[in-house]
Protein backbone atom coordinates (compact mmCIF):
# COMPACT_ATOMS: atom_id res chain seq x y z
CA UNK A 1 14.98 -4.49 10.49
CA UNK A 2 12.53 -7.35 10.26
CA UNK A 3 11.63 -9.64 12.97
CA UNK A 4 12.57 -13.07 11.51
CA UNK A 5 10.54 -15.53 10.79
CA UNK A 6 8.49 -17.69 13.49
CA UNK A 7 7.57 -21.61 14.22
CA UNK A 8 8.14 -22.07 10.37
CA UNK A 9 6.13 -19.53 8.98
CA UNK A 10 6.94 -16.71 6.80
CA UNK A 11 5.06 -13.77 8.06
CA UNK A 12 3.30 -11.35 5.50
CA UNK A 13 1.31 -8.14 5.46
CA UNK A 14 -1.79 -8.75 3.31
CA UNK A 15 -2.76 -5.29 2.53
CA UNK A 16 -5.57 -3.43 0.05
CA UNK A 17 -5.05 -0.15 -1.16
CA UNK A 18 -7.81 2.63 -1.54
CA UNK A 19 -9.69 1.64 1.22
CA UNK A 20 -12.60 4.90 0.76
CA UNK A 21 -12.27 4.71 -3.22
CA UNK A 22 -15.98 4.11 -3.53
CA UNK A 23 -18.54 1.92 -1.37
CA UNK A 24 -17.76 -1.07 -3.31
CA UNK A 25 -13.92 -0.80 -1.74
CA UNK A 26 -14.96 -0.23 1.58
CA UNK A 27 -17.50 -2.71 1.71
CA UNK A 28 -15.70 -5.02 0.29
CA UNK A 29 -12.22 -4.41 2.51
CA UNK A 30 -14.01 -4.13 5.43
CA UNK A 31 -15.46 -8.06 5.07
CA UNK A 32 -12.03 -9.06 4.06
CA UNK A 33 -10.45 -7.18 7.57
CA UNK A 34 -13.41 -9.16 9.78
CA UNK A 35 -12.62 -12.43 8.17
CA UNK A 36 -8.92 -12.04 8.88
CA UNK A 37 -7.38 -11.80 4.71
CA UNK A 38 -6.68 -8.63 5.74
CA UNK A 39 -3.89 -6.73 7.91
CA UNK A 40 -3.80 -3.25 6.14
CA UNK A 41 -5.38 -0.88 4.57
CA UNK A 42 -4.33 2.36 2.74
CA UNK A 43 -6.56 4.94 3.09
CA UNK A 44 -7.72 7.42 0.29
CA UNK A 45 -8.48 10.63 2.37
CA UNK A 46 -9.07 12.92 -1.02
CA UNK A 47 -11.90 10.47 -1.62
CA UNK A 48 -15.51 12.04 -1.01
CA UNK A 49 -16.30 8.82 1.31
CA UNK A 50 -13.32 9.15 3.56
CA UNK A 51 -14.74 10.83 6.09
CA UNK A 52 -17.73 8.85 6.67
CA UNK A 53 -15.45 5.84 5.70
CA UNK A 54 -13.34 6.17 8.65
CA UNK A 55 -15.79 5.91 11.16
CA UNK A 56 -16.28 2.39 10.09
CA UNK A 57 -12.62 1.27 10.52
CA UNK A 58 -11.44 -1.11 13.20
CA UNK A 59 -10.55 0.71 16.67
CA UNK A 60 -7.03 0.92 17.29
CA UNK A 61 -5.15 -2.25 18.54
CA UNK A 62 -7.27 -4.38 16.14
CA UNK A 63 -5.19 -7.10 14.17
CA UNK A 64 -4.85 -4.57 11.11
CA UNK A 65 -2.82 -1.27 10.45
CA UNK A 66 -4.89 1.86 9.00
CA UNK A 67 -2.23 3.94 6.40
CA UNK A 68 -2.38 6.79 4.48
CA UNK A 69 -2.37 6.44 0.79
CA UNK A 70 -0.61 9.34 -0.50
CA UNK A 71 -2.28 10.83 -3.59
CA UNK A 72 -1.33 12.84 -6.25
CA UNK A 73 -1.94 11.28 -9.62
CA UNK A 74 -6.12 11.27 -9.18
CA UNK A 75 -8.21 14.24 -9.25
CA UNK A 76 -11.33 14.00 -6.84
CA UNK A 77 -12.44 17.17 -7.43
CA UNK A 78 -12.15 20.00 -10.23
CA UNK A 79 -9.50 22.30 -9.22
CA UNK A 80 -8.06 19.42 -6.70
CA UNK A 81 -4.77 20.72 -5.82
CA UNK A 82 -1.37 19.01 -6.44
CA UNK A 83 -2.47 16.52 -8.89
CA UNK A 84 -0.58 15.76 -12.06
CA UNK A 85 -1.26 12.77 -14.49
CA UNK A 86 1.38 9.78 -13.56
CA UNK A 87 3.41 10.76 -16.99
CA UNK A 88 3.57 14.09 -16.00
CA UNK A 89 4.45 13.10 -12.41
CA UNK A 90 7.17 10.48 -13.12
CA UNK A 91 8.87 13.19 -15.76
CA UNK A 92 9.12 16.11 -13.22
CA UNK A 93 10.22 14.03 -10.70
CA UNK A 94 12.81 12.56 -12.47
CA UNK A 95 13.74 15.64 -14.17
CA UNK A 96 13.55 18.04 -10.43
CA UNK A 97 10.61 19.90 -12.35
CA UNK A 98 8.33 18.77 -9.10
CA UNK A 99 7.55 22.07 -6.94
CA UNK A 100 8.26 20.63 -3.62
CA UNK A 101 6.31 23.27 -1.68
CA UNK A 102 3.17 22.15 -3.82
CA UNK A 103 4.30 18.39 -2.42
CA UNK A 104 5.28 18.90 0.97
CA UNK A 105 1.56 21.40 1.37
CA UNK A 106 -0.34 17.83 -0.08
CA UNK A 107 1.36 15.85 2.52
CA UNK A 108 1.02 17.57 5.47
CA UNK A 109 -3.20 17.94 4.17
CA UNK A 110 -3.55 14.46 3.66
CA UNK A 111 -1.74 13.45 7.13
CA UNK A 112 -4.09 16.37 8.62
CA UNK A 113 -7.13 14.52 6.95
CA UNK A 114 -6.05 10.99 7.96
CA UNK A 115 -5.48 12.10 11.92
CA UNK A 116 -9.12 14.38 12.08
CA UNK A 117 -10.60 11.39 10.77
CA UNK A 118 -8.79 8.21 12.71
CA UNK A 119 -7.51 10.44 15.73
CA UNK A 120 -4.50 9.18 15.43
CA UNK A 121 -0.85 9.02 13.52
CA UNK A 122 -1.01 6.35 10.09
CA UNK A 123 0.68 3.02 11.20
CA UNK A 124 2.05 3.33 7.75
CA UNK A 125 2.36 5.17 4.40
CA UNK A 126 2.54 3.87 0.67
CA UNK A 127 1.35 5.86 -2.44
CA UNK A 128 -1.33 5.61 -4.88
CA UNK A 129 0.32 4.13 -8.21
CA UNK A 130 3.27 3.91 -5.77
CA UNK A 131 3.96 7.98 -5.82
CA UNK A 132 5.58 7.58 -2.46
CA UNK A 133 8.96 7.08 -3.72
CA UNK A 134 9.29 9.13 -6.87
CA UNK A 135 12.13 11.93 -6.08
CA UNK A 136 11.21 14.88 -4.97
CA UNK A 137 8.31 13.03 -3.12
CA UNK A 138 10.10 10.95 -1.27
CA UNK A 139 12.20 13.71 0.49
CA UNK A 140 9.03 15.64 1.15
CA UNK A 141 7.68 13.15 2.65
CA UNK A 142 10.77 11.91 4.81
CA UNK A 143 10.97 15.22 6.19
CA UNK A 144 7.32 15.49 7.10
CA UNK A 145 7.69 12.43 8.76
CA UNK A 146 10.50 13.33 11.02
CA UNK A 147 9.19 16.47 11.98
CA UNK A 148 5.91 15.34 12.87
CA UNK A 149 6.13 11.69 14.39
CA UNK A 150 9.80 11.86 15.63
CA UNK A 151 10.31 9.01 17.42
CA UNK A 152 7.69 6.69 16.55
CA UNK A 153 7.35 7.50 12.86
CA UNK A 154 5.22 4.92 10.72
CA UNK A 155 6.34 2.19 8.80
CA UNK A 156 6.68 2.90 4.75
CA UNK A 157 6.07 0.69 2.19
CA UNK A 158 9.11 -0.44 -0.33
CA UNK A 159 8.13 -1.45 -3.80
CA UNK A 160 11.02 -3.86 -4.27
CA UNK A 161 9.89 -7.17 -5.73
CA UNK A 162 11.71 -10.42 -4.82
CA UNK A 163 13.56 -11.98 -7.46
CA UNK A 164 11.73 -15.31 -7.77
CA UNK A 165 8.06 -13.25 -8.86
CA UNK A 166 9.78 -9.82 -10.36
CA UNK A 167 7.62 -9.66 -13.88
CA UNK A 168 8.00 -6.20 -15.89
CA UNK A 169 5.84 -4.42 -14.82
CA UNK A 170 6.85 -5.13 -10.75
CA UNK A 171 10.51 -4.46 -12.13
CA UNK A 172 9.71 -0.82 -13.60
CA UNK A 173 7.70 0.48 -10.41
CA UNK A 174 10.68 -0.80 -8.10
CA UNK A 175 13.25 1.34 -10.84
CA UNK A 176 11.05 4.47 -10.33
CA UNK A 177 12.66 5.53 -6.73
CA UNK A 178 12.29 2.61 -4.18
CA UNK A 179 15.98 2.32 -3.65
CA UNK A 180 16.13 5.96 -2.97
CA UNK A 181 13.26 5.27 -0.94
CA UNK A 182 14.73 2.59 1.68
CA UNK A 183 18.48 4.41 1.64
CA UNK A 184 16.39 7.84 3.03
CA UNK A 185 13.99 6.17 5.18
CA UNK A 186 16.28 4.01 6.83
CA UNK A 187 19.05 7.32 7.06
CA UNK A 188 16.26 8.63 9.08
CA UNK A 189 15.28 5.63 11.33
CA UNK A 190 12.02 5.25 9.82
CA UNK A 191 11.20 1.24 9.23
CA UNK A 192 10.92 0.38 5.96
CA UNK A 193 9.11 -3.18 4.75
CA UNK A 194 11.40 -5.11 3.04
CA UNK A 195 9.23 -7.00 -0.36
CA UNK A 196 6.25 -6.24 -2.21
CA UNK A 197 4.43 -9.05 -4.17
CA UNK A 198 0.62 -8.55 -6.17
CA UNK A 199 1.95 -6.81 -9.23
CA UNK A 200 0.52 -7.62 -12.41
CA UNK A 201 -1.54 -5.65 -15.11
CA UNK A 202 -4.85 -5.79 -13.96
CA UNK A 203 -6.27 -8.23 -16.72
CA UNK A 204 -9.57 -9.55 -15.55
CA UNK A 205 -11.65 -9.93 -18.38
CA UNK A 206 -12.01 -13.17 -19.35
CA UNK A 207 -11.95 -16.43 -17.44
CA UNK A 208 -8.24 -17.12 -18.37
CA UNK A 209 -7.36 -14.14 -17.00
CA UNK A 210 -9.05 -15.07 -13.35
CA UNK A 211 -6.84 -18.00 -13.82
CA UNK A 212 -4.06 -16.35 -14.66
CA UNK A 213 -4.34 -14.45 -10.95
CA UNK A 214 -4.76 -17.65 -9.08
CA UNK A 215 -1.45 -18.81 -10.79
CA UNK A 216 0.03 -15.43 -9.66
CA UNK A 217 -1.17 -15.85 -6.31
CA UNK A 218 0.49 -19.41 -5.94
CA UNK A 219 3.79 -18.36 -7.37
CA UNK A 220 3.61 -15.51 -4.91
CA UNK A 221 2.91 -17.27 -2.30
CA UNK A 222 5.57 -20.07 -2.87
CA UNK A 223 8.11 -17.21 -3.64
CA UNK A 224 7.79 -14.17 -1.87
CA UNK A 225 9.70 -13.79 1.27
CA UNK A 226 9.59 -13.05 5.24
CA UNK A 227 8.52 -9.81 5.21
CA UNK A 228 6.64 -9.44 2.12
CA UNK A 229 3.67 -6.86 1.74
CA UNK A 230 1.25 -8.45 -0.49
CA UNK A 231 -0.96 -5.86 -2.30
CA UNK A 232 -4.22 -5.89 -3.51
CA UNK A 233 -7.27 -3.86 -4.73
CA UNK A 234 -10.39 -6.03 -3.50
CA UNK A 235 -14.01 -3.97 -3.97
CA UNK A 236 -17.51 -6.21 -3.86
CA UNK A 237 -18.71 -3.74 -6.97
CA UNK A 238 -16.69 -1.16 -8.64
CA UNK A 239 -18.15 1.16 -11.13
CA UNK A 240 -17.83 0.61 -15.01
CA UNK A 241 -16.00 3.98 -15.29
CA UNK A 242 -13.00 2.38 -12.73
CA UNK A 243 -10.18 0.98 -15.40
CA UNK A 244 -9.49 -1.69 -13.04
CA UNK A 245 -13.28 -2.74 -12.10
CA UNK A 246 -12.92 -6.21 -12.86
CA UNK A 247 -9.88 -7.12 -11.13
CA UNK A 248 -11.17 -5.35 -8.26
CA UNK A 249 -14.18 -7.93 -7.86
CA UNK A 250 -12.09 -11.02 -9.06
CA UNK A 251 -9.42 -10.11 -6.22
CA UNK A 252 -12.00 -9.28 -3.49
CA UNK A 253 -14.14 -12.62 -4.58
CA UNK A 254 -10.46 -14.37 -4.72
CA UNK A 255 -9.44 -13.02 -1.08
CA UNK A 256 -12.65 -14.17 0.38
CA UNK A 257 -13.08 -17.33 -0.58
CA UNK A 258 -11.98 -20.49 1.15
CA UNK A 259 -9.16 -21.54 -1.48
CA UNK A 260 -7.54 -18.67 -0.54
CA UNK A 261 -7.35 -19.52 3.48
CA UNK A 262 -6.11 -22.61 2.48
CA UNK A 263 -3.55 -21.67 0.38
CA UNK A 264 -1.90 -19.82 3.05
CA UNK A 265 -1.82 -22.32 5.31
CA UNK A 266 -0.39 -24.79 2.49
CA UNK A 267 2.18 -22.01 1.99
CA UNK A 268 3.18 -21.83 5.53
CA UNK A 269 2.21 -17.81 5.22
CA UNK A 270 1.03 -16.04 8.79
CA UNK A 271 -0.59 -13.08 8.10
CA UNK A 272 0.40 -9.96 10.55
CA UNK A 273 0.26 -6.54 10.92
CA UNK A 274 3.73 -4.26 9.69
CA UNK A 275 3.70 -2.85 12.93
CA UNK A 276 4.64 -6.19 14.36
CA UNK A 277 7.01 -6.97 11.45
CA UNK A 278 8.95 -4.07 10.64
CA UNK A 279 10.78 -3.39 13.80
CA UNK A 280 12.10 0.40 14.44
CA UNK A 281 15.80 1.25 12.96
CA UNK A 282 17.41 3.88 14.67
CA UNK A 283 18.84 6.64 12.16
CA UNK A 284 22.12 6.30 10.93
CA UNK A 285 23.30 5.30 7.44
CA UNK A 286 21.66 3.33 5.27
């Protein structure tokens, strides 16, 4: 369950995936963690940086969770095991053509990766491009997450959208497995966060476009629910090879300026960790 909501205000996670990507991400996240936009990060651990990366991550007990985010849609390295293009990946999941040994051998490396590095369990888990809940993933990982953390297992991250800011695109990533998702996680007592707001297609090209996120951001703000995870991609650079360079830098100049502070507060949004949110469930039916 999720706590409810306190004094007034709706309390969010404000979260940036692929924390590790490439120095522009970490740089970039880190600034956004010490000025309080952020209170997550998902953490690449396939990424050459991630090791190094990790050293410069808040202690534990700092005002932000540190998660693992699960990849197999993006090859780091030639030969990189268990890594299919997203196509391929959505059709043999949703066809049982995923070998779930090949699955359930990346998980358990990229948990092992995560804890050498942090010294520690995740606080929570997502996917890159949102692989997390794709069948034949999301069993694999469910499992690996009861055997290894029983009893205090971390928090995962749903991909539902609330109604009010569902566009296309938010719609079709929430129809890839997310009810499956919550119904297994919550089967097995493992929290689950309850919205996910930030979706949009990445168009950051022109100046309408920049203005186009802003508008996003409001509406999300004004619409998105207790418990929301907002996601986001902030870098201070990105390179010109990254398809999503530019929104990377709008978002991360977006996040750190002082319109955004403010528009939280006008909004009545808290930001907080998940760990605080998402309270434990204990297993039963969903």
């Amino acid at each position: 369950m999720t706590l409810p909501a306190a004094g007034g205000l709706r309390r969010w996670v404000s979260c940036a995936d692929d924390f590790a990507i490439d120095r522009g991400a970490i740089d970039g996240i880190l600034e956004l963690i010490a000025r309080g936009r952020l209170t997550a990060t998902s953490c690449l651990v396939d990424a050459p940086a991630w090791p190094a990366a990790a050293r410069q991550l808040p202690a534990a007990g700092a005002a932000v969770d540190i998660g693992l985010h699960l990849n197999l849609t993006q090859a780091f390295r030639r030969g990189a095991p268990a890594v299919w293009p997203l196509g391929e990946l959505i059709v043999r999941s949703a066809t049982g053509l995923l070998p779930r040994a090949a699955v359930r051998a990346a998980i358990r490396r990229q948990l092992d990766a995560f804890e050498d590095a942090v010294g520690r369990r995740p606080d929570y888990i997502d996917g890159h491009q949102h692989v997390h809940q794709f069948a034949g993933v999301r069993h694999s990982l469910i499992d690996e997450l009861q055997q290894r953390y029983a009893g205090a297992p971390p928090w995962l991250r749903s991909t539902r959208p609330p109604a009010p800011v569902a566009n296309g695109k938010a719609r079709g990533i929430c129809l890839l497995g997310d009810k499956g998702l919550r119904t297994g996680a919550r089967a097995a007592g493992i929290p689950v966060s309850d919205y996910l707001v930030g979706v949009y297609d990445f168009a950051a090209r022109t100046a309408p476009a920049q203005a186009a996120y802003r508008q996003r951001l409001q509406s999300w703000l004004q619409h998105g629910p207790q418990g929301s995870v907002f996601m986001c991609h902030p870098a201070q650079e990105a390179p010109a090879t990254d398809p999503i360079a530019l929104a990377r830098i709008m978002e991360y100049r977006t996040l750190a300026s002082d319109t955004f502070g403010a528009a939280l507060q006008r909004a009545g949004v808290a930001l907080v960790t998940g760990t605080q949110l998402f309270a434990p469930l204990r297993a039963g039916p969903s």
